[in-house]
N, C-alpha and C. Protein backbone atom coordinates (compact mmCIF):
# COMPACT_ATOMS: atom_id res chain seq x y z
N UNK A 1 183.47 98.11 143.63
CA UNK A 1 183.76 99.41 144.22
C UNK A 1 185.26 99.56 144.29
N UNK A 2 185.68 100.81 143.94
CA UNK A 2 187.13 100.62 143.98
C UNK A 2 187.82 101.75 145.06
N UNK A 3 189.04 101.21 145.57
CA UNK A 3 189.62 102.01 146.85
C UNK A 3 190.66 103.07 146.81
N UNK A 4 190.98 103.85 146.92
CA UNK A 4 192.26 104.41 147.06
C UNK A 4 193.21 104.26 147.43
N UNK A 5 194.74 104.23 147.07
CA UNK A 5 195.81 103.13 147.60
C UNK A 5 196.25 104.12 148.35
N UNK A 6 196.31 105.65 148.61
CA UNK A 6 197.32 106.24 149.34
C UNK A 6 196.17 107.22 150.40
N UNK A 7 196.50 108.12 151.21
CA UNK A 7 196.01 109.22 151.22
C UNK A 7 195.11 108.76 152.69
N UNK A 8 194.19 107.68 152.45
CA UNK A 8 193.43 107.23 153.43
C UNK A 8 192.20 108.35 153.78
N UNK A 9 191.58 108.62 152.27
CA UNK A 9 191.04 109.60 152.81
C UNK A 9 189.20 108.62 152.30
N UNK A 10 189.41 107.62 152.31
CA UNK A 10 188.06 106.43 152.14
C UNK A 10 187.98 106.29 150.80
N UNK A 11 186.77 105.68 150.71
CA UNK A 11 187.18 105.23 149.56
C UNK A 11 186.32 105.72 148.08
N UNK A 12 186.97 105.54 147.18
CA UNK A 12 186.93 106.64 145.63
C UNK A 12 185.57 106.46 145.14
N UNK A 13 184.87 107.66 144.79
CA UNK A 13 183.38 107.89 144.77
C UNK A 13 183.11 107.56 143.22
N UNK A 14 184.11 107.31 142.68
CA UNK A 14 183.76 107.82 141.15
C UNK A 14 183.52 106.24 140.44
N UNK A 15 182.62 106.25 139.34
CA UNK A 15 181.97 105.74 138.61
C UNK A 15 182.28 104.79 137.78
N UNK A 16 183.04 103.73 137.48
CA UNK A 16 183.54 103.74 135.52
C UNK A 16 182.41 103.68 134.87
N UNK A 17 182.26 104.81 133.58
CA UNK A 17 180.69 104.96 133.06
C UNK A 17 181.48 104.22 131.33
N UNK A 18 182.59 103.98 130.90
CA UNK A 18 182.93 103.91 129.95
C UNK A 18 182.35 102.07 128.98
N UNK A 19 182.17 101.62 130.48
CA UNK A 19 180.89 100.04 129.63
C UNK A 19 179.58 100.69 129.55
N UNK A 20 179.21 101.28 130.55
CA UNK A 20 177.95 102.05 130.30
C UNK A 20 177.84 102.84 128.93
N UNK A 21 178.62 103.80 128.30
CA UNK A 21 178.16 104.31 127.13
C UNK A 21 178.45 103.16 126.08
N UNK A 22 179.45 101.94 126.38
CA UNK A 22 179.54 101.11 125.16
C UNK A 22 178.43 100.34 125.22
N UNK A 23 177.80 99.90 125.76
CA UNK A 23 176.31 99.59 125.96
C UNK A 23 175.72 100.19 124.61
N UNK A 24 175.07 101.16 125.42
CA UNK A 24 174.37 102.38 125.30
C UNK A 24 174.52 102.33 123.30
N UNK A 25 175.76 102.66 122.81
CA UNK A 25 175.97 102.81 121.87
C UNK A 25 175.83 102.04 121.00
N UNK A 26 175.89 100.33 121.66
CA UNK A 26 175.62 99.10 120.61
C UNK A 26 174.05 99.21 120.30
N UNK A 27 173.12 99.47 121.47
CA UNK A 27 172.10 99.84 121.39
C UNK A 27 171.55 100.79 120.65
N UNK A 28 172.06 101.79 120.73
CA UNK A 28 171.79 102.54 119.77
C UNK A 28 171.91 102.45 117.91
N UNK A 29 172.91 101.33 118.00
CA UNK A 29 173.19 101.39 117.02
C UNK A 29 172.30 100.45 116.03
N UNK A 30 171.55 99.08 117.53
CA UNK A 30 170.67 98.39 116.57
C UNK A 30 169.64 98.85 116.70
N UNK A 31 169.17 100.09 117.16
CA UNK A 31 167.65 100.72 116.86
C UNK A 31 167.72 101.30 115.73
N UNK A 32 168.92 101.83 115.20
CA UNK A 32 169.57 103.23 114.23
C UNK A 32 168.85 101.63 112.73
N UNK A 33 169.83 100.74 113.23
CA UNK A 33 169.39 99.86 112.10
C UNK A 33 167.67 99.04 111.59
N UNK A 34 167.18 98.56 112.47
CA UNK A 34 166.05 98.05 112.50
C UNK A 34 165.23 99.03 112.64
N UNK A 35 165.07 99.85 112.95
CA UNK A 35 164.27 101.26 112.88
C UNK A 35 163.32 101.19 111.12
N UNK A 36 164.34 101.69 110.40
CA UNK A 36 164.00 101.64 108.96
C UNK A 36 162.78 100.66 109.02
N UNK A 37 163.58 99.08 108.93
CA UNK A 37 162.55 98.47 108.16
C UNK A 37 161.41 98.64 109.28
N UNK A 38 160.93 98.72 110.06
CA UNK A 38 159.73 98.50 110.52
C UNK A 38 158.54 99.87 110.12
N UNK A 39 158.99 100.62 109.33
CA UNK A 39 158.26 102.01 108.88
C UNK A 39 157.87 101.18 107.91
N UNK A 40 157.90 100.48 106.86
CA UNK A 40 157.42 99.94 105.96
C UNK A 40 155.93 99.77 105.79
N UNK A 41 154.87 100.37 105.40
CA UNK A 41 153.53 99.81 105.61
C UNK A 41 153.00 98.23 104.76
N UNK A 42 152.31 97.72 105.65
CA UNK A 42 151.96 95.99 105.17
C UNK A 42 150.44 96.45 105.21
N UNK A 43 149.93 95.82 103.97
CA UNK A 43 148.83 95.99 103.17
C UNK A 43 147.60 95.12 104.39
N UNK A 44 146.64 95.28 105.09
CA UNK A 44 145.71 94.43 105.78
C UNK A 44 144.54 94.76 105.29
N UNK A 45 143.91 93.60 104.83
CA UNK A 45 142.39 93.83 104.19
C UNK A 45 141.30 93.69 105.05
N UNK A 46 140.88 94.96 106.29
CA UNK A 46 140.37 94.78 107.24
C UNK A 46 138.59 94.81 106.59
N UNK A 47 138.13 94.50 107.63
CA UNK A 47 136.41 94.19 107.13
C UNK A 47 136.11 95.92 107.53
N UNK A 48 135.35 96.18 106.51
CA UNK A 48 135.00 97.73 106.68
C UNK A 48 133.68 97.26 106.74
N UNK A 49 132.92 98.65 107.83
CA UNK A 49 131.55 98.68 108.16
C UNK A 49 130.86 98.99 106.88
N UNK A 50 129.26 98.26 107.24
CA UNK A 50 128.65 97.88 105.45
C UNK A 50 127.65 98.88 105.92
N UNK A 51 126.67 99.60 105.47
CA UNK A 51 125.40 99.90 105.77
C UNK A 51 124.37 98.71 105.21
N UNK A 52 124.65 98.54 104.36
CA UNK A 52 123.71 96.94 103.73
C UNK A 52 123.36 95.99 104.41
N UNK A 53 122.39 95.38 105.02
CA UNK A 53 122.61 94.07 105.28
C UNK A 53 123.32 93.30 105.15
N UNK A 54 123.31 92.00 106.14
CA UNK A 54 124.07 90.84 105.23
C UNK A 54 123.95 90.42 104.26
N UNK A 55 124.00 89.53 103.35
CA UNK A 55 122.97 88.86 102.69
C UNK A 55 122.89 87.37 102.70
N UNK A 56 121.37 87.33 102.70
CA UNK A 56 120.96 85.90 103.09
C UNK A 56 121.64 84.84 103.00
N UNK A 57 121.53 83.66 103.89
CA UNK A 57 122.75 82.57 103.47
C UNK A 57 121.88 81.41 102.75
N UNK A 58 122.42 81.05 101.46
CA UNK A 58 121.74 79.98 101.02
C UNK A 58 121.90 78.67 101.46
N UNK A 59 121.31 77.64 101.67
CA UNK A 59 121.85 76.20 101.55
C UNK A 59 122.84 76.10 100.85
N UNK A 60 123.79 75.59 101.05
CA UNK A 60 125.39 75.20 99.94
C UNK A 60 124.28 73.71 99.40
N UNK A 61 124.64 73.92 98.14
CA UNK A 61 124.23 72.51 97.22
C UNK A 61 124.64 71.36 97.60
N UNK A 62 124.40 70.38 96.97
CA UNK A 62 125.55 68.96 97.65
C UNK A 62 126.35 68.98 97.23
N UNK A 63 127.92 68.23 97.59
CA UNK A 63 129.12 68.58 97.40
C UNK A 63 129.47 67.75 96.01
N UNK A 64 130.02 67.69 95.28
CA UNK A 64 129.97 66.85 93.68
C UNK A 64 131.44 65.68 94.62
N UNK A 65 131.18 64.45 94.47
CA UNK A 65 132.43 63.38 94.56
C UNK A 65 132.84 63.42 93.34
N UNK A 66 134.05 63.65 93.30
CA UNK A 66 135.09 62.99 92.57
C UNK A 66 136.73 62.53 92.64
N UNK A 67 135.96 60.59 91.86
CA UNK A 67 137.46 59.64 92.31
C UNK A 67 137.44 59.42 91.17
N UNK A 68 139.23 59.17 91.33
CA UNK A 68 139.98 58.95 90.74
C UNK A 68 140.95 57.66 91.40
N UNK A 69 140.57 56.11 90.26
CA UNK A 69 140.92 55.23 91.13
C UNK A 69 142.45 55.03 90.45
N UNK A 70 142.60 53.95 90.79
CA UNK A 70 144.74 53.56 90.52
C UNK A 70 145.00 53.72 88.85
N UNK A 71 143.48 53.26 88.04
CA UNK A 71 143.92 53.01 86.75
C UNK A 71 143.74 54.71 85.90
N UNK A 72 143.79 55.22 86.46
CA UNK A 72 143.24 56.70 86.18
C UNK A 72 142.06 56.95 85.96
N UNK A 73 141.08 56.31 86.14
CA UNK A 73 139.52 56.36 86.04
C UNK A 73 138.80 57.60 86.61
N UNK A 74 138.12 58.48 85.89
CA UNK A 74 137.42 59.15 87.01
C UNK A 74 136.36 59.70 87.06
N UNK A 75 135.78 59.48 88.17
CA UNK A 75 134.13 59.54 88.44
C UNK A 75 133.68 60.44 88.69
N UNK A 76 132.76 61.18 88.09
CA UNK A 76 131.99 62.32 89.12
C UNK A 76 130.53 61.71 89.24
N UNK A 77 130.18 61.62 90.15
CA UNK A 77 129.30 61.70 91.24
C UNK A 77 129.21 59.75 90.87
N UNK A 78 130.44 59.15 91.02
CA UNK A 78 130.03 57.98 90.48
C UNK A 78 129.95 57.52 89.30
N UNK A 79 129.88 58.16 88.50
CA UNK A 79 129.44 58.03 86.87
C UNK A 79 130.97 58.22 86.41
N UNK A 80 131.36 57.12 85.39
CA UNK A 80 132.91 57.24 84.69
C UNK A 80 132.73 58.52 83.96
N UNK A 81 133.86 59.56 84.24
CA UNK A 81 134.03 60.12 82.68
C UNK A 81 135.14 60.55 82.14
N UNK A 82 135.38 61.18 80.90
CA UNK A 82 136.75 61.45 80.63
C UNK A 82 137.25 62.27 81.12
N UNK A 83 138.40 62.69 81.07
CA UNK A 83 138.92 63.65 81.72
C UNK A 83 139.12 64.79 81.17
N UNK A 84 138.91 64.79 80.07
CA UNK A 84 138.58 66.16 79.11
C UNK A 84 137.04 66.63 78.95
N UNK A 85 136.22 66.11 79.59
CA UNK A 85 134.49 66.12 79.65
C UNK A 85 134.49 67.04 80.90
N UNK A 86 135.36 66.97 81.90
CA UNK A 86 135.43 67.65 83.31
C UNK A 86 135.50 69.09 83.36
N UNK A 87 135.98 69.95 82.73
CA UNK A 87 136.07 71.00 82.53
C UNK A 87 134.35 71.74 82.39
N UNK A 88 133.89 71.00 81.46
CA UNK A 88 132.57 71.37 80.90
C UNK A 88 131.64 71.12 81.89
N UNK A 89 131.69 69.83 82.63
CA UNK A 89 130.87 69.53 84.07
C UNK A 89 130.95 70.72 84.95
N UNK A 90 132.43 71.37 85.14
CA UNK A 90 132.48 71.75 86.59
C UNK A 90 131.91 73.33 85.96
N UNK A 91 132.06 73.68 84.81
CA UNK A 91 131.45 74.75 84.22
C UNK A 91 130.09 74.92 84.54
N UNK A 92 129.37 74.41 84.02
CA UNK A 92 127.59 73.87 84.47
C UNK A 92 127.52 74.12 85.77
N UNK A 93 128.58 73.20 86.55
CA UNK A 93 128.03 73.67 87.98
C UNK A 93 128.29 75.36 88.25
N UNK A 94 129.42 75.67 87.93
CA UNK A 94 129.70 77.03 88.21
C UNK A 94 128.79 77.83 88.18
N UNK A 95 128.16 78.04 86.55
CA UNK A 95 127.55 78.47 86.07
C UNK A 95 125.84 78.64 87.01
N UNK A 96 125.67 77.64 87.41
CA UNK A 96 124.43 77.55 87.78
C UNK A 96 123.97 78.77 89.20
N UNK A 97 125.02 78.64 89.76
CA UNK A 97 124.54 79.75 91.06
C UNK A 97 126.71 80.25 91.45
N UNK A 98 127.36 81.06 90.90
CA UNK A 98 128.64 81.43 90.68
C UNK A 98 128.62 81.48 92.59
N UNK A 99 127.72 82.18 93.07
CA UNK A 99 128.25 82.86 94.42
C UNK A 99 127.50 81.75 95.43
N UNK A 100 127.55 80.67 95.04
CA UNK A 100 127.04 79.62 96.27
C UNK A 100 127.40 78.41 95.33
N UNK A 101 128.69 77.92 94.90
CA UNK A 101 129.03 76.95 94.34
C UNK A 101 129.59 75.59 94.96
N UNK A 102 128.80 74.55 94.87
CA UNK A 102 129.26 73.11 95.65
C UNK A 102 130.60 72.90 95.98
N UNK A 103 130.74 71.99 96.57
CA UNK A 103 132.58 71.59 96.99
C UNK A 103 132.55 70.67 96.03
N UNK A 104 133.79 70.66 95.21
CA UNK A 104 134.40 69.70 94.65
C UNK A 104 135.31 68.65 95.94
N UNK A 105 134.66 67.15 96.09
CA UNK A 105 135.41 66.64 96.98
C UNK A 105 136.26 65.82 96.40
N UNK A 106 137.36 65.86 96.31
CA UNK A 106 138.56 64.90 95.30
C UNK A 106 138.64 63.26 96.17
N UNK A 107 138.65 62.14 95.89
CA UNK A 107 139.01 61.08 96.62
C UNK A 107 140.15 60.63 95.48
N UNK A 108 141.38 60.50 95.93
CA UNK A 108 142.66 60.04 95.07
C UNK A 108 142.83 58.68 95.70
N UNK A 109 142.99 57.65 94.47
CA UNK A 109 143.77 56.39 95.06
C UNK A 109 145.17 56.53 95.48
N UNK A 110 145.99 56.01 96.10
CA UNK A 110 147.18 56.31 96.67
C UNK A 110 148.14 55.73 95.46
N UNK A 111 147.38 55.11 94.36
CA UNK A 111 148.15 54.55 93.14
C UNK A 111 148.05 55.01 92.09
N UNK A 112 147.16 56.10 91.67
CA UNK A 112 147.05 57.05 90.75
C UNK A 112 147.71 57.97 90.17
N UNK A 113 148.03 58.22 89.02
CA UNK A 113 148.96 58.67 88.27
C UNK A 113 148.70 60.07 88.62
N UNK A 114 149.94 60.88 89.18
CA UNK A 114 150.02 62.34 89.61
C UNK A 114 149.11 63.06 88.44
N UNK A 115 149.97 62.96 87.32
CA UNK A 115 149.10 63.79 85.65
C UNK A 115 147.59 63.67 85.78
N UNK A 116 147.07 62.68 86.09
CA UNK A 116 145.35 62.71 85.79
C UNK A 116 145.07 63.70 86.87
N UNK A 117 145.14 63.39 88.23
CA UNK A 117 144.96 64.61 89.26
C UNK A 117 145.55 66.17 89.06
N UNK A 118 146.56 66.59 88.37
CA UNK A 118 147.30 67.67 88.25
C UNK A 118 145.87 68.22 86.75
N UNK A 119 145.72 67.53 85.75
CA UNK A 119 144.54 67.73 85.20
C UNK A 119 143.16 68.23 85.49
N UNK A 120 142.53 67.18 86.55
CA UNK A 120 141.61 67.42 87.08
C UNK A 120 141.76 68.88 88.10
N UNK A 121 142.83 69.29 88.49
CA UNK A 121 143.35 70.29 89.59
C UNK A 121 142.83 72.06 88.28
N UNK A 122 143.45 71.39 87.00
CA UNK A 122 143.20 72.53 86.14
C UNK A 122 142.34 72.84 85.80
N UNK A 123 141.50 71.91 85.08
CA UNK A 123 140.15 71.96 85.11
C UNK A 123 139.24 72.72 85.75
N UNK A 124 139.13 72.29 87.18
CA UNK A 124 138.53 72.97 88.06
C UNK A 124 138.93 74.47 87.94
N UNK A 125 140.21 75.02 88.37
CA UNK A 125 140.66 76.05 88.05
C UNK A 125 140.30 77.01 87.40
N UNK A 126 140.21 76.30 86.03
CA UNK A 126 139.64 76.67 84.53
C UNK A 126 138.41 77.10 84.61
N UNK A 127 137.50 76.04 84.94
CA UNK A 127 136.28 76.62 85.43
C UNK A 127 135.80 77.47 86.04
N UNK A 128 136.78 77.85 86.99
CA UNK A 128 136.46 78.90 88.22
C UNK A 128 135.69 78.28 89.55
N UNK A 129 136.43 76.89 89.84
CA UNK A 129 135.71 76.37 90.78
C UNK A 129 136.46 76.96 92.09
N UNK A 130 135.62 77.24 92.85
CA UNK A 130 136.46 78.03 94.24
C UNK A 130 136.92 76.82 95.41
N UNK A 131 135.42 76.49 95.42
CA UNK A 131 135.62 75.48 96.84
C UNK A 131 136.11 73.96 96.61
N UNK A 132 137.55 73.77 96.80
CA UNK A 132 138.18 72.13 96.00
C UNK A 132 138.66 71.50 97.36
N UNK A 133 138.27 70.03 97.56
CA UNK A 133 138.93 70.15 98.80
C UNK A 133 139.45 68.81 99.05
N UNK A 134 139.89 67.99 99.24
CA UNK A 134 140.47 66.04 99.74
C UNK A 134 139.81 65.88 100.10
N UNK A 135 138.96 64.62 100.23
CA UNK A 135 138.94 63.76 101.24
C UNK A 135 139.52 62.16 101.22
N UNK A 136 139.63 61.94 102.08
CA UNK A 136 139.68 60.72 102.60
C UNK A 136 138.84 59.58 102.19
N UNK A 137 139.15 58.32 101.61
CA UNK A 137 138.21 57.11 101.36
C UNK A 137 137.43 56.80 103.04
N UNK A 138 136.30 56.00 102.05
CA UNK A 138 135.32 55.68 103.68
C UNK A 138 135.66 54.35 103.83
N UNK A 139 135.80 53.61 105.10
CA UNK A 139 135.95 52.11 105.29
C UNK A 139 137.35 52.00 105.01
């Protein structure tokens, strides 16, 4: 609050408003800026109401194993095979029911050559396998 030095007539009513509009104005100035980008529309693929039913849920098939041990070996469902034979396997499965297709479960040795897995990764791909997923060794 500030006083009057002479006069003694109490003390000075008036305001300083001049931080107040510099405020005011920095403010203004980062709404003026960030304003823009937030008009931007972002694409959301919301679930629209169906008149259809659901449709029925099938049993998911059993999941296909496949390892791949240190020497690049690799198994599906246990059984050795090449790694150029895989493509054609995961095809078959595809093929067989497209919209209820098994999990591919990958088991990688921790000593296995990146390339055989980056292969097997395409493959699948190739095929159009949807559901690919790690697991973990047992024991």
């Amino acid at each position: 609050m500030a006083f009057s030095s002479g006069g003694g007539s109490g003390p000075m009513a008036d305001i300083n408003v001049t931080p107040l509009v510099d405020v005011m104005l920095v403010l203004l100035i980062i709404f003026m800026v960030t304003a823009p980008t937030l008009s931007y529309p972002i694409d959301i693929d919301l679930p629209q109401k169906s008149l259809n039913p659901p449709p029925q849920t099938k049993e998911p098939p059993e999941p296909i194993k496949l390892r791949i041990d240190a020497s690049g070996q690799v198994y599906w469902n246990e059984s050795p095979q090449p790694v150029t034979a895989l493509k054609s396997l995961m095809e078959v499965e595809v093929q067989r029911d497209p919209t209820n297709q098994p999990q591919l479960e990958i088991d990688t040795s921790p000593d296995a050559d990146y390339g055989v897995l980056a292969k097997v990764l395409a493959s699948a791909k190739n095929a159009g396998m949807i559901k690919i997923g790690f697991v973990q060794p047992q024991g």
